[in-house]
Protein backbone atom coordinates (compact mmCIF):
# COMPACT_ATOMS: atom_id res chain seq x y z
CA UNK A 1 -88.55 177.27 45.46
CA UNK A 2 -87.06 173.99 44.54
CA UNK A 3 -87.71 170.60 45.93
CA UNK A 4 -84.17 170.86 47.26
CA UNK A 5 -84.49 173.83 49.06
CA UNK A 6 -87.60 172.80 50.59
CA UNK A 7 -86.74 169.67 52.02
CA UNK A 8 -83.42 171.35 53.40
CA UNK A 9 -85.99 173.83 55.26
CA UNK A 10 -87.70 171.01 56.62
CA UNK A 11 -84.76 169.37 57.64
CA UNK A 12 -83.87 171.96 59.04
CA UNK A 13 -87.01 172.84 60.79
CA UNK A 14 -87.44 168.58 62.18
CA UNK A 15 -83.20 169.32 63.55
CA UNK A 16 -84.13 172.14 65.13
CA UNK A 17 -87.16 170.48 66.85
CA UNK A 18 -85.70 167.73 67.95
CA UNK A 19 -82.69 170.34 69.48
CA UNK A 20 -85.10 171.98 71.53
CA UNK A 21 -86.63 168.64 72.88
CA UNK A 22 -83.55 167.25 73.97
CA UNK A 23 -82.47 170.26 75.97
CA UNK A 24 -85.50 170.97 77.53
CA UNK A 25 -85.93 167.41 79.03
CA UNK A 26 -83.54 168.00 81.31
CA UNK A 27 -84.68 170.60 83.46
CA UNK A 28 -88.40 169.05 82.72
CA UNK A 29 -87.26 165.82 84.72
CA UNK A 30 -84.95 167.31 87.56
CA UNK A 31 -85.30 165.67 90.82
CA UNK A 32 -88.60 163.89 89.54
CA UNK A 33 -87.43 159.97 90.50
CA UNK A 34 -85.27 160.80 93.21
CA UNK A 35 -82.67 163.39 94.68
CA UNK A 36 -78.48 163.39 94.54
CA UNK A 37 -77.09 163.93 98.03
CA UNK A 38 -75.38 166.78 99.06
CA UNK A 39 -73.28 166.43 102.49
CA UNK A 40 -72.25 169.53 104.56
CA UNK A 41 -69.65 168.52 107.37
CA UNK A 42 -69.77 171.63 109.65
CA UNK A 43 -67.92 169.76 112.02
CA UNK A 44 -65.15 169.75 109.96
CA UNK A 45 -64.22 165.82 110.79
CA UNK A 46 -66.04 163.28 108.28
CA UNK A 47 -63.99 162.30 105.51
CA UNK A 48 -66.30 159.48 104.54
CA UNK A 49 -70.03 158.53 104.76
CA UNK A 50 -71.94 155.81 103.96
CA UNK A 51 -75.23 155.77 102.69
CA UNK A 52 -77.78 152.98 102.75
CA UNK A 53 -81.76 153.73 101.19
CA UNK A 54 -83.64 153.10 97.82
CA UNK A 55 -82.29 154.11 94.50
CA UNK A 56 -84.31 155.34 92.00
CA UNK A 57 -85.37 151.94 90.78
CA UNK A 58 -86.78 151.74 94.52
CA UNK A 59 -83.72 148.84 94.96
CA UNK A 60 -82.13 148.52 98.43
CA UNK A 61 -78.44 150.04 97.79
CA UNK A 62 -75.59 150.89 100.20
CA UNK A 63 -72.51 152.78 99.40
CA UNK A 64 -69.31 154.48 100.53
CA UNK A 65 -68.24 158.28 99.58
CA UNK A 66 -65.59 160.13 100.86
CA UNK A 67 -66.30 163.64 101.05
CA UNK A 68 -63.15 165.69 102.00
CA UNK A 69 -64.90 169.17 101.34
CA UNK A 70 -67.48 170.79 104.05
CA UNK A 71 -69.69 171.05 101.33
CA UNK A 72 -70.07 167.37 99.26
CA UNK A 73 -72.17 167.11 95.95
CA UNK A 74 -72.82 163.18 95.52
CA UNK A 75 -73.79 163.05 92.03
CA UNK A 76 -74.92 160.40 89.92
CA UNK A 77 -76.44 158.25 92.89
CA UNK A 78 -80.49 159.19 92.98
CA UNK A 79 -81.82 158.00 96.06
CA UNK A 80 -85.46 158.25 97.70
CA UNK A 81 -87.51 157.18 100.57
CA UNK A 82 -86.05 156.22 103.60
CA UNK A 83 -82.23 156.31 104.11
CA UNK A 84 -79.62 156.39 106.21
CA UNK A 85 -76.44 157.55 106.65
CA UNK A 86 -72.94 157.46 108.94
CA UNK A 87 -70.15 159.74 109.00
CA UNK A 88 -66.72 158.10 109.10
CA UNK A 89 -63.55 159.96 110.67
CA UNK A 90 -61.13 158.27 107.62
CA UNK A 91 -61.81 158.17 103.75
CA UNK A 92 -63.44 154.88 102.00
CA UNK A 93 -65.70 154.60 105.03
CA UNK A 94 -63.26 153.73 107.72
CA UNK A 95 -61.90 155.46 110.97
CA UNK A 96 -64.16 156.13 113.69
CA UNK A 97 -67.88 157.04 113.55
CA UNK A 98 -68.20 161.04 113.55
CA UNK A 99 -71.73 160.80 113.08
CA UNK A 100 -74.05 158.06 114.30
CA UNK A 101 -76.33 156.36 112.52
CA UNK A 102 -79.07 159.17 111.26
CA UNK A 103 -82.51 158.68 109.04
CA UNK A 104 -83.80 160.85 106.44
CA UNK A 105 -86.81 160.75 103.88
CA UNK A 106 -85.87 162.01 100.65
CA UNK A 107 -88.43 163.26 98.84
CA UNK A 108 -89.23 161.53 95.19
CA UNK A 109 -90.07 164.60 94.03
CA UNK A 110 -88.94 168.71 94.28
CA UNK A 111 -88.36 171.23 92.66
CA UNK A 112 -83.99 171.06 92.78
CA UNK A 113 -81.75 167.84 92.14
CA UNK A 114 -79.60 167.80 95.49
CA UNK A 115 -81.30 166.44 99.06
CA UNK A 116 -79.16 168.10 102.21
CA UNK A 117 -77.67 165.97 104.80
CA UNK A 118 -75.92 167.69 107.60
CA UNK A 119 -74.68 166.92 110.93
């Protein structure tokens, strides 16, 4: 075997390594540092909620979502610890209150990505 052909091998061996690593992080650190929301309006009337708790950096953040479907995946916001949330009649967090003020504790840690709210 040539010199050549061996270090294409291990090239080949180091890519294929480093593939696997990368891939498999993924589901290694799921819902380690925090949890997305997921909202489920069964009342059919909350276009909008907003959200106030502790991001995965464990910073005090508040935001606005509108959620138009009964069931709402809020990705790329990780949240955890104590938060709270309000459901707004309108989009962009305006309109009426549909839901009071509620609390939650979402977990820093479990096995799945998503935390449920619900009315």
């Amino acid at each position: 075997m040539s010199i050549k052909t061996k270090i294409a091998k291990l090239g080949a061996v180091v890519a294929t390594g480093a593939a696997l690593t990368v891939l498999g992080s993924g589901a290694a650190f799921a819902g380690s540092n925090g949890q997305q929301l997921k909202f489920y309006d069964h009342q059919g009337d909350t276009y909008s909620i907003s959200v106030a708790g502790y991001n995965q950096n464990g910073q005090w953040t508040t935001a606005c979502f509108n959620t138009p479907n009964t069931d709402n995946y809020i990705g790329g916001w990780w949240w955890k610890g104590d938060l709270t949330w309000t459901g707004h009649s309108q989009s962009s967090c305006s309109g009426y209150d549909t839901t009071p003020q509620k609390w939650t504790t979402v977990p820093v840690s479990q096995s799945s990505d998503w935390w449920g709210i619900t009315q």
